[in-house]
C-alpha atoms as a PDB file:
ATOM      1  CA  UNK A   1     102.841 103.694 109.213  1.00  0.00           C
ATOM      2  CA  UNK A   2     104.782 100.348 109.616  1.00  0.00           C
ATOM      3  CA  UNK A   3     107.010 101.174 106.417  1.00  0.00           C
ATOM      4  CA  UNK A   4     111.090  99.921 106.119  1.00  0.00           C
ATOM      5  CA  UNK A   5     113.087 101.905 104.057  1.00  0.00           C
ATOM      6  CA  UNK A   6     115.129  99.536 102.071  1.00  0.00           C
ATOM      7  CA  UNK A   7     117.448 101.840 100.400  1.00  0.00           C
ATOM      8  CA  UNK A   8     117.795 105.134  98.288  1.00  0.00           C
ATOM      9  CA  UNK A   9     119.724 105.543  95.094  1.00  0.00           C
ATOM     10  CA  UNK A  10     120.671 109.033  92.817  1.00  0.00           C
ATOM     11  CA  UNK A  11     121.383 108.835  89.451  1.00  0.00           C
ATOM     12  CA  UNK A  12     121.532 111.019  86.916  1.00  0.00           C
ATOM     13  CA  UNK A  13     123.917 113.969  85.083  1.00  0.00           C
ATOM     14  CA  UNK A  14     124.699 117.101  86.710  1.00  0.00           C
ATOM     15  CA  UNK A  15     121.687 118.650  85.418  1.00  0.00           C
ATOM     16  CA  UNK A  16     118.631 116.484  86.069  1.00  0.00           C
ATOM     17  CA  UNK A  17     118.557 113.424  88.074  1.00  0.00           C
ATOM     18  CA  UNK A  18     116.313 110.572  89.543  1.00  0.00           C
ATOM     19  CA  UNK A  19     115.751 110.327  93.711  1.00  0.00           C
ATOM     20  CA  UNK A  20     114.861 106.454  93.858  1.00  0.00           C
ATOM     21  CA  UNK A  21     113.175 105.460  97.199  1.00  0.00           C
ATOM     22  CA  UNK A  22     112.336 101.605  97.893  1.00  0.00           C
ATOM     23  CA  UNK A  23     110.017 101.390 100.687  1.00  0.00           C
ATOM     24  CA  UNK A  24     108.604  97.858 101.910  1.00  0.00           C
ATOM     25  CA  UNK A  25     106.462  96.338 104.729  1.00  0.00           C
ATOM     26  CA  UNK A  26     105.489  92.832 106.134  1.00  0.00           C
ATOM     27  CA  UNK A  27     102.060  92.983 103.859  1.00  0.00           C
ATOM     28  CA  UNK A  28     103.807  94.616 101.428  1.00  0.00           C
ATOM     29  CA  UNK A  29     103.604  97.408  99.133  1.00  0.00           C
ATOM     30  CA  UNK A  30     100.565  98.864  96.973  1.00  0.00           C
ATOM     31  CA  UNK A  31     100.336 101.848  94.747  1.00  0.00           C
ATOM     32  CA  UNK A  32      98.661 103.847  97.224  1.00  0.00           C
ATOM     33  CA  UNK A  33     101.176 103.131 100.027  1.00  0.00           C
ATOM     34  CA  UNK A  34     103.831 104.628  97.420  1.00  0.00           C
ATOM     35  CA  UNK A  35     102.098 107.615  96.428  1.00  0.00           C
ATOM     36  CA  UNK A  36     101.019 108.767  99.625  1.00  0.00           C
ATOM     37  CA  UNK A  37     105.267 107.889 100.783  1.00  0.00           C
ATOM     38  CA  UNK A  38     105.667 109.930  97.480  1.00  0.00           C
ATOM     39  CA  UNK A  39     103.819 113.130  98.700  1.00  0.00           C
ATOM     40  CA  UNK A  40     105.237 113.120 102.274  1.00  0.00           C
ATOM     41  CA  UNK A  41     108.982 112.869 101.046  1.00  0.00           C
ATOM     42  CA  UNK A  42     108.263 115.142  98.545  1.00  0.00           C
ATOM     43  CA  UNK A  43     106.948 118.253 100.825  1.00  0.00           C
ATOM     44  CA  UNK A  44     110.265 117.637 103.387  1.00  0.00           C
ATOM     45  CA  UNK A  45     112.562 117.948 100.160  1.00  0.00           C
ATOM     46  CA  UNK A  46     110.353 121.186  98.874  1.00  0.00           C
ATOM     47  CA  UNK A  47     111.470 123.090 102.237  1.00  0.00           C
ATOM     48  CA  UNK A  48     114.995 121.569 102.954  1.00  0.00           C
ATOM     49  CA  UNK A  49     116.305 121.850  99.021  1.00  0.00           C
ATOM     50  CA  UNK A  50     119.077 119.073  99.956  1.00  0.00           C
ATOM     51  CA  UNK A  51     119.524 118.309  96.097  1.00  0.00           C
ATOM     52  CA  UNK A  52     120.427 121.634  93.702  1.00  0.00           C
ATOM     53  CA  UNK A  53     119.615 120.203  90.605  1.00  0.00           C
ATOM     54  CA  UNK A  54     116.083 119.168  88.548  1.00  0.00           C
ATOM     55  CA  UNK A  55     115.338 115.778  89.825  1.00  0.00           C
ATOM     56  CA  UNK A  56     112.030 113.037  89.600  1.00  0.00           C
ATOM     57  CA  UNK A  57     111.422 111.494  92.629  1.00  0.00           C
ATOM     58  CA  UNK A  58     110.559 107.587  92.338  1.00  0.00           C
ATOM     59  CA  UNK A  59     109.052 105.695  95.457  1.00  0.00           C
ATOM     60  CA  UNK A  60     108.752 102.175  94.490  1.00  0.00           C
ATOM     61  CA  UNK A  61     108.556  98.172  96.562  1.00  0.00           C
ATOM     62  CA  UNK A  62     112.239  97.013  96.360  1.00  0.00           C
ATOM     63  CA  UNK A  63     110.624  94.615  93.622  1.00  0.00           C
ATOM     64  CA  UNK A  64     111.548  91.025  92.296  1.00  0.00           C
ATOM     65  CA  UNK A  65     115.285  92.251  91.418  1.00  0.00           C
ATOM     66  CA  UNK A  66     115.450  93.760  94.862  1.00  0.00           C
ATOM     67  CA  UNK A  67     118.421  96.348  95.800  1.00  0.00           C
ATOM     68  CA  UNK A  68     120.630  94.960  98.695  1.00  0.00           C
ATOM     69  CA  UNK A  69     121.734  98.045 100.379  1.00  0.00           C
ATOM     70  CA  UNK A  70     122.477  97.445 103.976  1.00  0.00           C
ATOM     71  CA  UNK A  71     124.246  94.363 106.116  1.00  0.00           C
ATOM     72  CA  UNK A  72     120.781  92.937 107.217  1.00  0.00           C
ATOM     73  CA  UNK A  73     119.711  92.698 103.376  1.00  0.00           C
ATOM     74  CA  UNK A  74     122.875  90.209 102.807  1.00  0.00           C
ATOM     75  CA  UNK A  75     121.777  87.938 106.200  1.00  0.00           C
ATOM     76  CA  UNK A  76     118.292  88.214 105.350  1.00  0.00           C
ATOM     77  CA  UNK A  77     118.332  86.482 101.634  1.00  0.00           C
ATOM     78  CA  UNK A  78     120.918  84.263 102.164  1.00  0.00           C
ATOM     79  CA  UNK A  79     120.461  80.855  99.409  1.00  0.00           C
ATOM     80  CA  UNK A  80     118.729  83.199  97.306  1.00  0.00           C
ATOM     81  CA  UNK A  81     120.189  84.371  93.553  1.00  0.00           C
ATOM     82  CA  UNK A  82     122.109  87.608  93.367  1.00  0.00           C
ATOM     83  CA  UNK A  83     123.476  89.558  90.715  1.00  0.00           C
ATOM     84  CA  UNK A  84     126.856  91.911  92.401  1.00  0.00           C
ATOM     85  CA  UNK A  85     129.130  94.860  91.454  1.00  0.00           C
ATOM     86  CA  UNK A  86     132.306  95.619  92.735  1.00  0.00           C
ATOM     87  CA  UNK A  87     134.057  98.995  92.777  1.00  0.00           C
ATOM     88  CA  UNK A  88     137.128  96.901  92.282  1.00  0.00           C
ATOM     89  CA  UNK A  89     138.110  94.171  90.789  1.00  0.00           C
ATOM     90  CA  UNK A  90     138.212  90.559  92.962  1.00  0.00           C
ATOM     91  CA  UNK A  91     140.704  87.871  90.669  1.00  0.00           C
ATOM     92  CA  UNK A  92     139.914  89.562  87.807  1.00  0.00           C
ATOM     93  CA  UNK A  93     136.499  90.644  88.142  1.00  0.00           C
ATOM     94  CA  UNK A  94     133.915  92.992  88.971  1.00  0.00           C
ATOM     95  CA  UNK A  95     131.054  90.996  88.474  1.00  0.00           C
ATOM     96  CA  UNK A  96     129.751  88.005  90.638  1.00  0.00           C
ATOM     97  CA  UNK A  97     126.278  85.864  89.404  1.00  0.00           C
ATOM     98  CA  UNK A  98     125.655  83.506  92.051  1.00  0.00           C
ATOM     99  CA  UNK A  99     124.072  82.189  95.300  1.00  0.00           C
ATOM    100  CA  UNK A 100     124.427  84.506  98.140  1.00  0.00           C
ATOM    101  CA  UNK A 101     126.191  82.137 101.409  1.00  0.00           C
ATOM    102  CA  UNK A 102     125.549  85.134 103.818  1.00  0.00           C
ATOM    103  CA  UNK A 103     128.029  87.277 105.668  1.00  0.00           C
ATOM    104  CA  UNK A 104     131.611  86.486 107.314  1.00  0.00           C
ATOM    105  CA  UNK A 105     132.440  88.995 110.579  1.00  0.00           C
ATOM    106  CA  UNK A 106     129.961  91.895 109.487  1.00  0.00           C
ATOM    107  CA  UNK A 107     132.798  92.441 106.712  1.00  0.00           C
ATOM    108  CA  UNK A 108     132.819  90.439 104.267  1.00  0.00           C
ATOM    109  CA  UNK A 109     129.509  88.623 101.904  1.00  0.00           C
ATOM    110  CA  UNK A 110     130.439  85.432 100.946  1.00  0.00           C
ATOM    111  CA  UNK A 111     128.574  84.494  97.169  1.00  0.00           C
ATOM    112  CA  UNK A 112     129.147  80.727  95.530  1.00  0.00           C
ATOM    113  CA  UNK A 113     129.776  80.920  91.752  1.00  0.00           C
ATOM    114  CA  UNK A 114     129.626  78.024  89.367  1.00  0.00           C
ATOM    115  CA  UNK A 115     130.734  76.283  92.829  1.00  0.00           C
ATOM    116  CA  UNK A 116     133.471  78.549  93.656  1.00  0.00           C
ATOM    117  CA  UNK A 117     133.317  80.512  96.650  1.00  0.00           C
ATOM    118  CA  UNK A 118     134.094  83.957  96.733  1.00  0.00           C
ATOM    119  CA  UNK A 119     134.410  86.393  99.908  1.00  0.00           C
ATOM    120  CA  UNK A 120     133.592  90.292  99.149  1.00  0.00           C
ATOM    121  CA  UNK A 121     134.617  92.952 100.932  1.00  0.00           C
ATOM    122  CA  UNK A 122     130.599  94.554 101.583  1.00  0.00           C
ATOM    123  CA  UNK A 123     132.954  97.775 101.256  1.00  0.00           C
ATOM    124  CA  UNK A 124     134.055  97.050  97.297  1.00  0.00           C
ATOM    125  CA  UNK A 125     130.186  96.046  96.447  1.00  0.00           C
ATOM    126  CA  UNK A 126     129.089  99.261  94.325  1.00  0.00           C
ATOM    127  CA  UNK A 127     125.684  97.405  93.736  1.00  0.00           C
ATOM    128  CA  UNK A 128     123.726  94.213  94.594  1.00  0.00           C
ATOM    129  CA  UNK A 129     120.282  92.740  93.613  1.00  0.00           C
ATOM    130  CA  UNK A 130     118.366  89.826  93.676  1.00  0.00           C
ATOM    131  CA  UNK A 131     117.889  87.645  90.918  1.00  0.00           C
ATOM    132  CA  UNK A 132     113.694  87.766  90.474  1.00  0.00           C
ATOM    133  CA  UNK A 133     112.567  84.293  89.885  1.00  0.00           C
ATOM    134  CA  UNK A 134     108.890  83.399  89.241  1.00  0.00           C
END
């Protein structure tokens, strides 16, 4: 099928949730290419039951904000805008609006912030996008 899973998310209470599944490809992505993604992950989870609770499952392109999930993500869009979350704090902050640099020993994600540089532990990051620009 030629498809790249770009990442997964859950969210949601304890009683209902949303399954979030970003799916892209060279050509990219089309409304067809997500239902028909939709159906197929949708009959494995019907006979495995890995999630207990009511959930909606969403199959989407990653998008103009695009989720960085994975170590290649951070490489791949290096210069671009990104928008990051820590888990912990980094001098007194969680949150880090800047130009991604790219990544320091498979470890660490260096951003640039109002030209300070910052190193992040890719452990701390609790969520990372890209900034969509037109």
């Amino acid at each position: 099928m030629g498809y790249e899973l770009v990442g997964v998310e859950f969210s949601g209470g304890a009683s209902h949730g949303t399954l979030r599944v970003y799916i892209d490809r060279e050509d990219g992505v089309n409304i067809d290419d997500c239902a028909s993604i939709s159906h197929q992950i949708s009959a494995i989870l019907d006979v495995e039951e890995p999630i207990q609770q009511a959930y909606d499952l969403e199959v989407s392109s990653p998008g103009l904000d695009r989720p960085l999930f994975k170590l290649a993500d951070f490489e791949r869009f290096s210069g671009q805008q990104v928008k990051i979350k820590m888990s912990t704090g980094l001098d007194g902050r969680r949150n880090f609006k800047g130009v991604l640099q790219g990544v320091i020993d498979s470890r660490l994600i260096e951003v640039e912030v109002d030209g300070e540089t910052y190193q992040l532990p890719l452990t701390d990051i609790s969520k990372a996008n890209l900034i969509g620009q037109l």
